[in-house]
N, C-alpha and C. Protein backbone atom coordinates (compact mmCIF):
# COMPACT_ATOMS: atom_id res chain seq x y z
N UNK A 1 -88.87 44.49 -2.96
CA UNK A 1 -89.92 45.22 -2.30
C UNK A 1 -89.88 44.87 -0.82
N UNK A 2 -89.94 46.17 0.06
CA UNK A 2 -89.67 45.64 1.28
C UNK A 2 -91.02 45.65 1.63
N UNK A 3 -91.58 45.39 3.20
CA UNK A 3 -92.56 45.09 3.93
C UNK A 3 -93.51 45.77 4.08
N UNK A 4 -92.98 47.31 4.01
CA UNK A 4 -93.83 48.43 3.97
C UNK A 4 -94.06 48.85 2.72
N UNK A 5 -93.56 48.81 1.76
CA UNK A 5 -94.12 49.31 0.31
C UNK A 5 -94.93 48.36 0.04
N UNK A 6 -95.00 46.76 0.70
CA UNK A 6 -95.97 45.71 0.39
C UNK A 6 -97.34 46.12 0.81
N UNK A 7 -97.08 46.36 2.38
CA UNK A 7 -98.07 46.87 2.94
C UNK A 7 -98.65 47.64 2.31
N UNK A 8 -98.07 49.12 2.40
CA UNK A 8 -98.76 50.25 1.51
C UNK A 8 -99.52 50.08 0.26
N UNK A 9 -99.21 48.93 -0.68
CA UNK A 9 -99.59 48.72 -1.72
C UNK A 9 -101.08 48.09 -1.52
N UNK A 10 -101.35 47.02 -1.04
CA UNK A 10 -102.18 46.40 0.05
C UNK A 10 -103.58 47.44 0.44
N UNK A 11 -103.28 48.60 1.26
CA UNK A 11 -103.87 48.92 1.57
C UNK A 11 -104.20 50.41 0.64
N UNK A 12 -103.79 50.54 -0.82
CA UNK A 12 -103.62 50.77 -1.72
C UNK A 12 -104.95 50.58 -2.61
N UNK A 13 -104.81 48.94 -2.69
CA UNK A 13 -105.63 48.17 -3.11
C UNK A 13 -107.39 48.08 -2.40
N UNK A 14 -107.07 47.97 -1.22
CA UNK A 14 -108.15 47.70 -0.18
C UNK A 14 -108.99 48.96 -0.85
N UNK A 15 -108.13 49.70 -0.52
CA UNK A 15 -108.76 51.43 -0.65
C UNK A 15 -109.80 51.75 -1.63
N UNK A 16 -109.28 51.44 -3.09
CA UNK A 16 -109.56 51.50 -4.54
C UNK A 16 -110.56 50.44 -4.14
N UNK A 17 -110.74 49.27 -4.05
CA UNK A 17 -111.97 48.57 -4.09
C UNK A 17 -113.20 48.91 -2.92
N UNK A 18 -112.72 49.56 -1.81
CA UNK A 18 -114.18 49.60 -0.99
C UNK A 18 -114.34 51.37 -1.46
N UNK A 19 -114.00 52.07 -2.29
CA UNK A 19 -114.08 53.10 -3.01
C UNK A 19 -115.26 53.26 -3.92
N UNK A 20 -114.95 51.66 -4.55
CA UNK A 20 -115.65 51.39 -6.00
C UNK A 20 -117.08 50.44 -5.59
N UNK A 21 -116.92 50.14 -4.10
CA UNK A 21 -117.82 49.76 -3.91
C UNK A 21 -118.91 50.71 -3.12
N UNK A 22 -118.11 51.42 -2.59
CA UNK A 22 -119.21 52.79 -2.15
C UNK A 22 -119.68 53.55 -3.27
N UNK A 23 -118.96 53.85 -4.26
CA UNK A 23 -119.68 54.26 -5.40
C UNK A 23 -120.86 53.54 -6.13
N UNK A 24 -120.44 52.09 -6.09
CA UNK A 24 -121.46 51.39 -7.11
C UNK A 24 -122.82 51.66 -6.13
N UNK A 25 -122.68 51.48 -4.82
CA UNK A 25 -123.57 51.53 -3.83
C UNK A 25 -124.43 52.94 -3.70
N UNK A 26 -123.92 53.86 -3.99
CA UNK A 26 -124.39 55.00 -3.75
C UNK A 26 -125.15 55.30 -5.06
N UNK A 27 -124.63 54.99 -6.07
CA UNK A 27 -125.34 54.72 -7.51
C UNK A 27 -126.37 53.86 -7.33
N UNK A 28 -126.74 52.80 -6.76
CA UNK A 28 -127.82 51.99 -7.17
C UNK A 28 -129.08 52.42 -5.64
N UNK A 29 -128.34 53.28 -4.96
CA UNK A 29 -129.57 53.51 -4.00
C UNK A 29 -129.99 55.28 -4.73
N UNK A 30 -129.34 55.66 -5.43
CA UNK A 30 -129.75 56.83 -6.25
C UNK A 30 -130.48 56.69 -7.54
N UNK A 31 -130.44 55.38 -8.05
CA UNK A 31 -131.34 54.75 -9.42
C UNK A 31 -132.43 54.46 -8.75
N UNK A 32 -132.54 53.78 -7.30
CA UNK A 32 -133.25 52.61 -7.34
C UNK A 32 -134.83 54.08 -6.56
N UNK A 33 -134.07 54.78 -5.74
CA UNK A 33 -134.89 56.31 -5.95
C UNK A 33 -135.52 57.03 -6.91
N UNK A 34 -134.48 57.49 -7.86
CA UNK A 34 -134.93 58.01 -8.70
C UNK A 34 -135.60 57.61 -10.18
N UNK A 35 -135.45 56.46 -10.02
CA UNK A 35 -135.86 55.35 -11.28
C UNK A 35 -137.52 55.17 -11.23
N UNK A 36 -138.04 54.90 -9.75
CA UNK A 36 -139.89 54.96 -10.06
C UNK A 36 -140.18 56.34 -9.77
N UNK A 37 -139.92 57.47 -9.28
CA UNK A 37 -140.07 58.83 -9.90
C UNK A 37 -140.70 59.21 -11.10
N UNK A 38 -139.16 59.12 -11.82
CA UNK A 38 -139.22 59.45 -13.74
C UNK A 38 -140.42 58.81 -14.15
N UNK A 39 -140.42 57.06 -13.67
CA UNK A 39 -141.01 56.09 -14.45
C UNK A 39 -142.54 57.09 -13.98
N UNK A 40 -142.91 57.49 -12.88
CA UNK A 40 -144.37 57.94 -12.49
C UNK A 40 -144.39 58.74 -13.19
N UNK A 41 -143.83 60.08 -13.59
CA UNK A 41 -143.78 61.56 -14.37
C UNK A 41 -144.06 61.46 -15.93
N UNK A 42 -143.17 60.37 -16.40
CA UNK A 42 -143.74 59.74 -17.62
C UNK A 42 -144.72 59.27 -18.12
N UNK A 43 -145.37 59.58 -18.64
CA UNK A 43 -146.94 58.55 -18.74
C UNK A 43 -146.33 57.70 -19.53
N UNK A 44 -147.40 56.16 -19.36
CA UNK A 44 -146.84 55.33 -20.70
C UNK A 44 -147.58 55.75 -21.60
N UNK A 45 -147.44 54.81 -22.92
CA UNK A 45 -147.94 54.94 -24.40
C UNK A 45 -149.49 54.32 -24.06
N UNK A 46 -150.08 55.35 -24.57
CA UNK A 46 -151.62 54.59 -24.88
C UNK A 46 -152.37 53.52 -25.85
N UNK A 47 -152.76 52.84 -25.23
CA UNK A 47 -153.09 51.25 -25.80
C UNK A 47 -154.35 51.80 -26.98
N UNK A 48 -154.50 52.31 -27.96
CA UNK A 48 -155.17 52.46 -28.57
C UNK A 48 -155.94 50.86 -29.44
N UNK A 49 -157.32 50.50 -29.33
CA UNK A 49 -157.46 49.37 -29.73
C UNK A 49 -157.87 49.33 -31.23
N UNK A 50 -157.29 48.13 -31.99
CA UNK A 50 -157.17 48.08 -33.04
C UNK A 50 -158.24 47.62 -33.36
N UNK A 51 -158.74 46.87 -32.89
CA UNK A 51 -160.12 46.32 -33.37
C UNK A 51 -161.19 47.05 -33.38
N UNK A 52 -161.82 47.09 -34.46
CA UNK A 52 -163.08 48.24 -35.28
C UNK A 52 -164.40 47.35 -35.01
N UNK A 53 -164.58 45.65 -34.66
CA UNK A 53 -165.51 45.13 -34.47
C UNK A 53 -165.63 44.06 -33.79
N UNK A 54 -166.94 43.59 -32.55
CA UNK A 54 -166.64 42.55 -32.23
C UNK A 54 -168.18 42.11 -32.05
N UNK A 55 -168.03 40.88 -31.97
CA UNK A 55 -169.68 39.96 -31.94
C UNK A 55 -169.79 40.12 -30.18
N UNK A 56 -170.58 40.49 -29.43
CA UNK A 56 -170.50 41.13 -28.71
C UNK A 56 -171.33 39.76 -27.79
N UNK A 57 -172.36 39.58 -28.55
CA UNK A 57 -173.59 38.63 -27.51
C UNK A 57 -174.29 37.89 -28.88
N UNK A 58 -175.44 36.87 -28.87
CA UNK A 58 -176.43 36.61 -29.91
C UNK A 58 -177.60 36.75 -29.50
N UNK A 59 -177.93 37.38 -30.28
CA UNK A 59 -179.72 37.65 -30.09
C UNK A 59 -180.26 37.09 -29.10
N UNK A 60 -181.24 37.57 -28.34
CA UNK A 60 -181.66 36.61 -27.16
C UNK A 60 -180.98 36.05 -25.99
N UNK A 61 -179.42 36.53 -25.97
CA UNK A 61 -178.74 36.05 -25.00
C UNK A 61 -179.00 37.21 -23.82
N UNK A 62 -179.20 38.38 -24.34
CA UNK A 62 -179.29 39.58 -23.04
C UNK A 62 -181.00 39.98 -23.07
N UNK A 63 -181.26 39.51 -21.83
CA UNK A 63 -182.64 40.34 -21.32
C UNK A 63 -182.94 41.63 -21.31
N UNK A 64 -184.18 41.97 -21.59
CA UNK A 64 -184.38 43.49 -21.43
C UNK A 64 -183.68 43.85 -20.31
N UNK A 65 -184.12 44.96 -20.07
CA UNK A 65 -183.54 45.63 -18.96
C UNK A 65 -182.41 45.01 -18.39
N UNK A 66 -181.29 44.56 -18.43
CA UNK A 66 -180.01 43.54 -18.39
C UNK A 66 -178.85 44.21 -18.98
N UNK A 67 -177.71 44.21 -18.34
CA UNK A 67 -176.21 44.47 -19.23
C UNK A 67 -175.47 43.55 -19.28
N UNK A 68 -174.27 43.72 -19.92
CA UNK A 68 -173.35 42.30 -19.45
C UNK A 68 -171.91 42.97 -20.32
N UNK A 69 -170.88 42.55 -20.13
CA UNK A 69 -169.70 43.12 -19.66
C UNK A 69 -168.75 42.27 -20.64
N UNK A 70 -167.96 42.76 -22.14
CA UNK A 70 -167.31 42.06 -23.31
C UNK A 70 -166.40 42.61 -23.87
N UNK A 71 -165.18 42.09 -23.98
CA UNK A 71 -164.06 42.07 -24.33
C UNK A 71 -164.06 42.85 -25.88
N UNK A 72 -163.99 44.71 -25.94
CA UNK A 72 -163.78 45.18 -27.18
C UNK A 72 -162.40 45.03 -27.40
N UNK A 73 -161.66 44.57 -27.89
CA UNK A 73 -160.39 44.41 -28.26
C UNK A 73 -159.47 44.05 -26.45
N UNK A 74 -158.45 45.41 -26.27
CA UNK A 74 -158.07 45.16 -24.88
C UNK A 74 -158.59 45.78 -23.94
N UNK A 75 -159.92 46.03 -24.38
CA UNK A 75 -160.97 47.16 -22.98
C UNK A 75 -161.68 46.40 -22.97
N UNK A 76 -162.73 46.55 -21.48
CA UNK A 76 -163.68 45.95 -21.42
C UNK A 76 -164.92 46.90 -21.87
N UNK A 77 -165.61 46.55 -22.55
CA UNK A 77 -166.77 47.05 -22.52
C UNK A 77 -168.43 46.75 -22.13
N UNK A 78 -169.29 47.60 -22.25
CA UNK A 78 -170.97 46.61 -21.60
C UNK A 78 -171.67 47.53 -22.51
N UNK A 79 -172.93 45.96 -22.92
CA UNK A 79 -173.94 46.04 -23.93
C UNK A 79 -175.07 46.24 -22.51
N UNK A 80 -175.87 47.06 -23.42
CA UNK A 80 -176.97 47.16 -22.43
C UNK A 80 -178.36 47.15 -22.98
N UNK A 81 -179.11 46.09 -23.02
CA UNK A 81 -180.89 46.42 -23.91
C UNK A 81 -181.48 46.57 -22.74
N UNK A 82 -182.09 47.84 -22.90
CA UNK A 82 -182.42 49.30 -22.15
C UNK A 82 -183.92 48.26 -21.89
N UNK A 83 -184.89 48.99 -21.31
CA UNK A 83 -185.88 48.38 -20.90
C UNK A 83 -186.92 48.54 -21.78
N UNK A 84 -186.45 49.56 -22.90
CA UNK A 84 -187.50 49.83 -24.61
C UNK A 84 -186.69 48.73 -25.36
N UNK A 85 -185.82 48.09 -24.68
CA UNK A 85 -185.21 46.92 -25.78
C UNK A 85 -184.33 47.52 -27.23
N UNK A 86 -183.69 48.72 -26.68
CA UNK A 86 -183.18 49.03 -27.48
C UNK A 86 -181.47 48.79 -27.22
N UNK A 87 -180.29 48.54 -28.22
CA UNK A 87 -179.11 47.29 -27.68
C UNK A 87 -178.06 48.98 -27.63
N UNK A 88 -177.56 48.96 -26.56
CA UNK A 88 -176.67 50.16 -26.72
C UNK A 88 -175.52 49.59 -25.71
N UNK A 89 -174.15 50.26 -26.58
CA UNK A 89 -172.90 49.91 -25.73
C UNK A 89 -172.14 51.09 -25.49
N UNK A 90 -170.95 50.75 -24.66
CA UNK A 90 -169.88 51.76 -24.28
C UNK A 90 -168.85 51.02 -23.20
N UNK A 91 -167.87 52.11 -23.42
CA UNK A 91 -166.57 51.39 -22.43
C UNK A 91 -167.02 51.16 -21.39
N UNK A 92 -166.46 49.79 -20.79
CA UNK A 92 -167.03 49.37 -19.45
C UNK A 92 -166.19 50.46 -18.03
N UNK A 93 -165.27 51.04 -18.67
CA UNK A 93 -163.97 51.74 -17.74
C UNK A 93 -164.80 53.19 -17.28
N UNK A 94 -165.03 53.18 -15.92
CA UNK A 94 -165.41 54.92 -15.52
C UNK A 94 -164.29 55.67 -15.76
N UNK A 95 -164.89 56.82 -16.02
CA UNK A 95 -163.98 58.02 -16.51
C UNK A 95 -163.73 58.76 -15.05
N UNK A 96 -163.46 58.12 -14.01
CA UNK A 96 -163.31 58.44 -12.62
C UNK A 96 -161.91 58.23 -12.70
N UNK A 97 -161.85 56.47 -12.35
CA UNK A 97 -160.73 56.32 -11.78
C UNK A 97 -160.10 54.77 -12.34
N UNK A 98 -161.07 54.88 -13.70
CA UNK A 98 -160.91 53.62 -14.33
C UNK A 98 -161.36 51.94 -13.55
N UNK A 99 -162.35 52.14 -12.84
CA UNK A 99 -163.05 50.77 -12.06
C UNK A 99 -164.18 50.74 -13.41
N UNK A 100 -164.40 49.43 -13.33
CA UNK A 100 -165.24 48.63 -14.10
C UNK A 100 -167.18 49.03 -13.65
N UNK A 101 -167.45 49.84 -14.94
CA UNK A 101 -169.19 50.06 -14.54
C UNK A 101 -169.63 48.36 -14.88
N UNK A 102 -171.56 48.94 -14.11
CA UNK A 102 -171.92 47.79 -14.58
C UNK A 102 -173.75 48.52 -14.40
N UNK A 103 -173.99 47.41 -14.97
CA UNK A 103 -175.82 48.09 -15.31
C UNK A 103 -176.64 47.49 -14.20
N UNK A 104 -177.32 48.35 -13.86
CA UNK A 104 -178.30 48.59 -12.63
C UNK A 104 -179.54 48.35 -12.86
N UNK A 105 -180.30 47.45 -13.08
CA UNK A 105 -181.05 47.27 -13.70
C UNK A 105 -182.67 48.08 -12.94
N UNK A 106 -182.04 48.21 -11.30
CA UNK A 106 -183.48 48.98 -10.70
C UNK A 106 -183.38 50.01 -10.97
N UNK A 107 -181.72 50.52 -10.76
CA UNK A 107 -181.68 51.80 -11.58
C UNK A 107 -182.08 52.57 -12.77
N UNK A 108 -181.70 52.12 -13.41
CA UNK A 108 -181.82 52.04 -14.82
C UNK A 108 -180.70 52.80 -15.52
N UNK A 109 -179.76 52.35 -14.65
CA UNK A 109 -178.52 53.43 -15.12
C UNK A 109 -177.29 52.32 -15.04
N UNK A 110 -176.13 53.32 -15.68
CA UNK A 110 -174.63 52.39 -15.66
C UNK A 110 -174.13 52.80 -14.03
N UNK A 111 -173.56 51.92 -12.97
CA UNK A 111 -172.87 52.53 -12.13
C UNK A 111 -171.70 51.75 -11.92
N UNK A 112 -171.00 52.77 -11.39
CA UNK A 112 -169.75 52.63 -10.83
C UNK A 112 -169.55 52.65 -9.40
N UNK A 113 -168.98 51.25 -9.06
CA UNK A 113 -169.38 50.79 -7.75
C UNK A 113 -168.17 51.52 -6.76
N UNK A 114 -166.97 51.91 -7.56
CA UNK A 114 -166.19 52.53 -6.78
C UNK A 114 -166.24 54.01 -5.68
N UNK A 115 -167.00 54.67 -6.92
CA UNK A 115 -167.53 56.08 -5.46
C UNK A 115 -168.78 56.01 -5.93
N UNK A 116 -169.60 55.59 -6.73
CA UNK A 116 -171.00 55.81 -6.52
C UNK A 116 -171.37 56.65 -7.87
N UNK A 117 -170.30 56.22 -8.82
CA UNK A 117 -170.83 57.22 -10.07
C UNK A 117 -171.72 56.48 -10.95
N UNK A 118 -172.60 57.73 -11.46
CA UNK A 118 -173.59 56.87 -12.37
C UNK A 118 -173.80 57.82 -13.72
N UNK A 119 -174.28 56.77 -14.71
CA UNK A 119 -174.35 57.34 -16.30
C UNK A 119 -175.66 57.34 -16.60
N UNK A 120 -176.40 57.66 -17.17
CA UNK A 120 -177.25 57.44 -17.89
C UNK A 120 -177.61 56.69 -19.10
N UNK A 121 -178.61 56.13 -19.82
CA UNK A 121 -178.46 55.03 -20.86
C UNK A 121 -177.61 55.14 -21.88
N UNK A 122 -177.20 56.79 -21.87
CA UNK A 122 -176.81 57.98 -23.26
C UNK A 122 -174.98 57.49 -23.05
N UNK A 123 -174.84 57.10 -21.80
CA UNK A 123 -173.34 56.98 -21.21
C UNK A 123 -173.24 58.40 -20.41
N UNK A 124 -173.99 59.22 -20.64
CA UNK A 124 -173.74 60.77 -19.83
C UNK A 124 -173.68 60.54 -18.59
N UNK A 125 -172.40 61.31 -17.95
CA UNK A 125 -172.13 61.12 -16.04
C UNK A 125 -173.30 62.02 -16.03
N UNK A 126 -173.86 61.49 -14.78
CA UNK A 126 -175.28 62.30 -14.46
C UNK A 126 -174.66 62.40 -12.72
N UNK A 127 -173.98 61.53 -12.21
CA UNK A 127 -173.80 61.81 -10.68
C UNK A 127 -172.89 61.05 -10.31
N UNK A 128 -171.85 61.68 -9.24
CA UNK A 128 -171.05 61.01 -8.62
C UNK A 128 -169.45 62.04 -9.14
N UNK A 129 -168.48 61.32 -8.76
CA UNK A 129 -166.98 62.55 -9.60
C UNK A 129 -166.92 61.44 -11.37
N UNK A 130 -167.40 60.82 -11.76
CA UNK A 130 -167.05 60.73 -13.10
C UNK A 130 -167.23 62.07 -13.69
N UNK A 131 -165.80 62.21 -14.50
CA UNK A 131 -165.26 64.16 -15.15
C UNK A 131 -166.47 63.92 -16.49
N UNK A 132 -166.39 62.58 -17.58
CA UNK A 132 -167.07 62.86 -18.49
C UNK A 132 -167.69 61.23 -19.21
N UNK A 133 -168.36 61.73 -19.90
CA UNK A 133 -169.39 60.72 -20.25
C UNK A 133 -168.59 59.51 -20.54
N UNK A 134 -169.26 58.10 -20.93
CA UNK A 134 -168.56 57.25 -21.54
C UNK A 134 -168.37 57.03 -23.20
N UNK A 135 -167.35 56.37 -23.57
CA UNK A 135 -167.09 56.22 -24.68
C UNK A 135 -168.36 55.06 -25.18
N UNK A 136 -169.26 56.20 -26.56
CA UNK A 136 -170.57 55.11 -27.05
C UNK A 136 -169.85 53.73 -28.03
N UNK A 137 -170.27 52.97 -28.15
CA UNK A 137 -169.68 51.91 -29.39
C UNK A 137 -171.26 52.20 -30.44
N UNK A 138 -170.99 51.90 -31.59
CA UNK A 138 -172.04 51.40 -32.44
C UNK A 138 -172.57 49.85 -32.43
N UNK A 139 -173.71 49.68 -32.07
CA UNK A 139 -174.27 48.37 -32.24
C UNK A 139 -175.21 47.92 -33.20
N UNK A 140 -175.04 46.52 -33.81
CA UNK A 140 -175.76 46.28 -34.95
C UNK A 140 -176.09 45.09 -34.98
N UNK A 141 -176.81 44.71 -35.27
CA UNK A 141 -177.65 42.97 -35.66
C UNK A 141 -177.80 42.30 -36.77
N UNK A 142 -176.86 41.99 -36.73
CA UNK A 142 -176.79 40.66 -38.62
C UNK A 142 -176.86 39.57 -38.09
N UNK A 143 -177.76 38.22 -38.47
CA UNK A 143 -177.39 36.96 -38.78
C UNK A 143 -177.63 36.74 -37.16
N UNK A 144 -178.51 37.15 -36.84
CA UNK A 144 -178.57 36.64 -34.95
C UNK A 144 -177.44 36.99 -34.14
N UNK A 145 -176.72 37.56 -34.40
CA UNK A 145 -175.46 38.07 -33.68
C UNK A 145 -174.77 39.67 -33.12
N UNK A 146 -175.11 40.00 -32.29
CA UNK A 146 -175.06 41.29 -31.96
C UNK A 146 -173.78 41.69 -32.32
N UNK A 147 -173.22 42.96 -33.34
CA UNK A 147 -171.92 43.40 -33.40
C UNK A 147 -171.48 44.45 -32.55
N UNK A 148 -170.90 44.85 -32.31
CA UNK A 148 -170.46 45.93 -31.65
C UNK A 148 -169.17 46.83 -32.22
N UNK A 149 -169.13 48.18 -33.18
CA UNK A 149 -168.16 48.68 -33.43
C UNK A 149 -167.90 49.89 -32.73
N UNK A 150 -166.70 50.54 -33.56
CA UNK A 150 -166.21 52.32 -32.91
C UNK A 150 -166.96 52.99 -33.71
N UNK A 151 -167.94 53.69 -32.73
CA UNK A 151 -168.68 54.50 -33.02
C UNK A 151 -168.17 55.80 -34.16
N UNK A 152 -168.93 56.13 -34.60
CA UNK A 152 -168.28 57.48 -35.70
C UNK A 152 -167.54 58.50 -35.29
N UNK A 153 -168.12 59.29 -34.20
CA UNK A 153 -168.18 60.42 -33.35
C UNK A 153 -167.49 59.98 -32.03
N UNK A 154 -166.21 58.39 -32.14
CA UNK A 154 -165.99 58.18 -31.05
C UNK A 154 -164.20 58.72 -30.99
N UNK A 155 -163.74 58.94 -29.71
CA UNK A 155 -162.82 59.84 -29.81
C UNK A 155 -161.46 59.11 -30.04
C-alpha cells in the first residue's frame, strides 16, 4: 500500500465517523424536540383512587364552622362541619386548575385561592372560572371516628 491509498483510506475513515456523528447528533437534537411535544399531546393515565374509605378526623376534632384538608387515598380532600354542624366532604382539587380549596369560614364557602373561585357548602362553583362543581364524598360517624367514603352518585 502506497502513501496515497493510505492516506485516502484515512480520510475514508475520518469521513464515515464525523458522518455518524452528525447523524447521531442530528437525531438526538430531533428526539430531544420532539420527545416533550408527543409526551404533552398524550395525556397520562388517570390515577383513579382505590380506596372506597378513610377515617377522615374523630369526633370533636373539627369545629363548627371549620374545614380541614385529608388524605382520600392519592387526592387530597376537605371535611367541612358547616355552621348547622352538619360533617360534609369533597375533593380538595378545584376544578379550575387543580390548586388546593380550602374553607372560609367568614365566608361560608370552599375557596380557591388561586383565581378567586368559590363553592358553596353543596361543592357547587357559585363564582370565579371553576367549569364544575366538586367531587361530594359520603360521610359517616361510627365509634367516634369520622369516615369518609365515594359517594354513590360520585363520578
Amino acid at each position: 500500500m502506497n502513501d496515497n491509498q493510505e492516506e485516502e483510506s484515512n480520510l475514508k475513515s475520518r469521513r464515515s465517523f464525523l458522518n455518524y456523528l452528525l447523524g447521531t447528533s442530528a437525531f438526538a437534537l430531533l428526539a430531544s424536540i420532539f420527545y416533550p411535544v408527543f409526551s404533552y399531546l398524550i395525556p397520562p393515565k388517570k390515577n383513579v383512587p382505590v380506596v372506597k374509605s378513610v377515617i377522615a378526623a374523630k369526633v370533636g376534632e373539627l369545629k363548627p364552622n371549620s374545614g380541614m384538608i385529608f388524605r382520600f387515598g392519592k387526592i387530597p380532600a376537605i371535611l367541612i362541619d358547616t355552621p348547622k354542624g352538619e360533617l360534609r366532604a369533597f375533593t380538595a382539587t378545584c376544578t379550575h386548575l387543580g390548586c388546593i380549596v380550602q374553607y372560609r369560614a367568614d365566608l361560608e364557602r370552599i375557596w380557591c385561592a388561586c383565581h378567586n373561585g368559590q363553592y358553596d357548602l353543596n361543592g357547587i362553583n357559585i363564582s370565579g372560572p371553576p367549569p364544575r362543581p366538586l367531587t361530594p364524598f359520603k360521610v359517616n360517624v361510627k365509634n367516634g371516628e369520622v369516615y369518609v367514603s365515594v359517594a354513590d352518585n360520585a363520578v
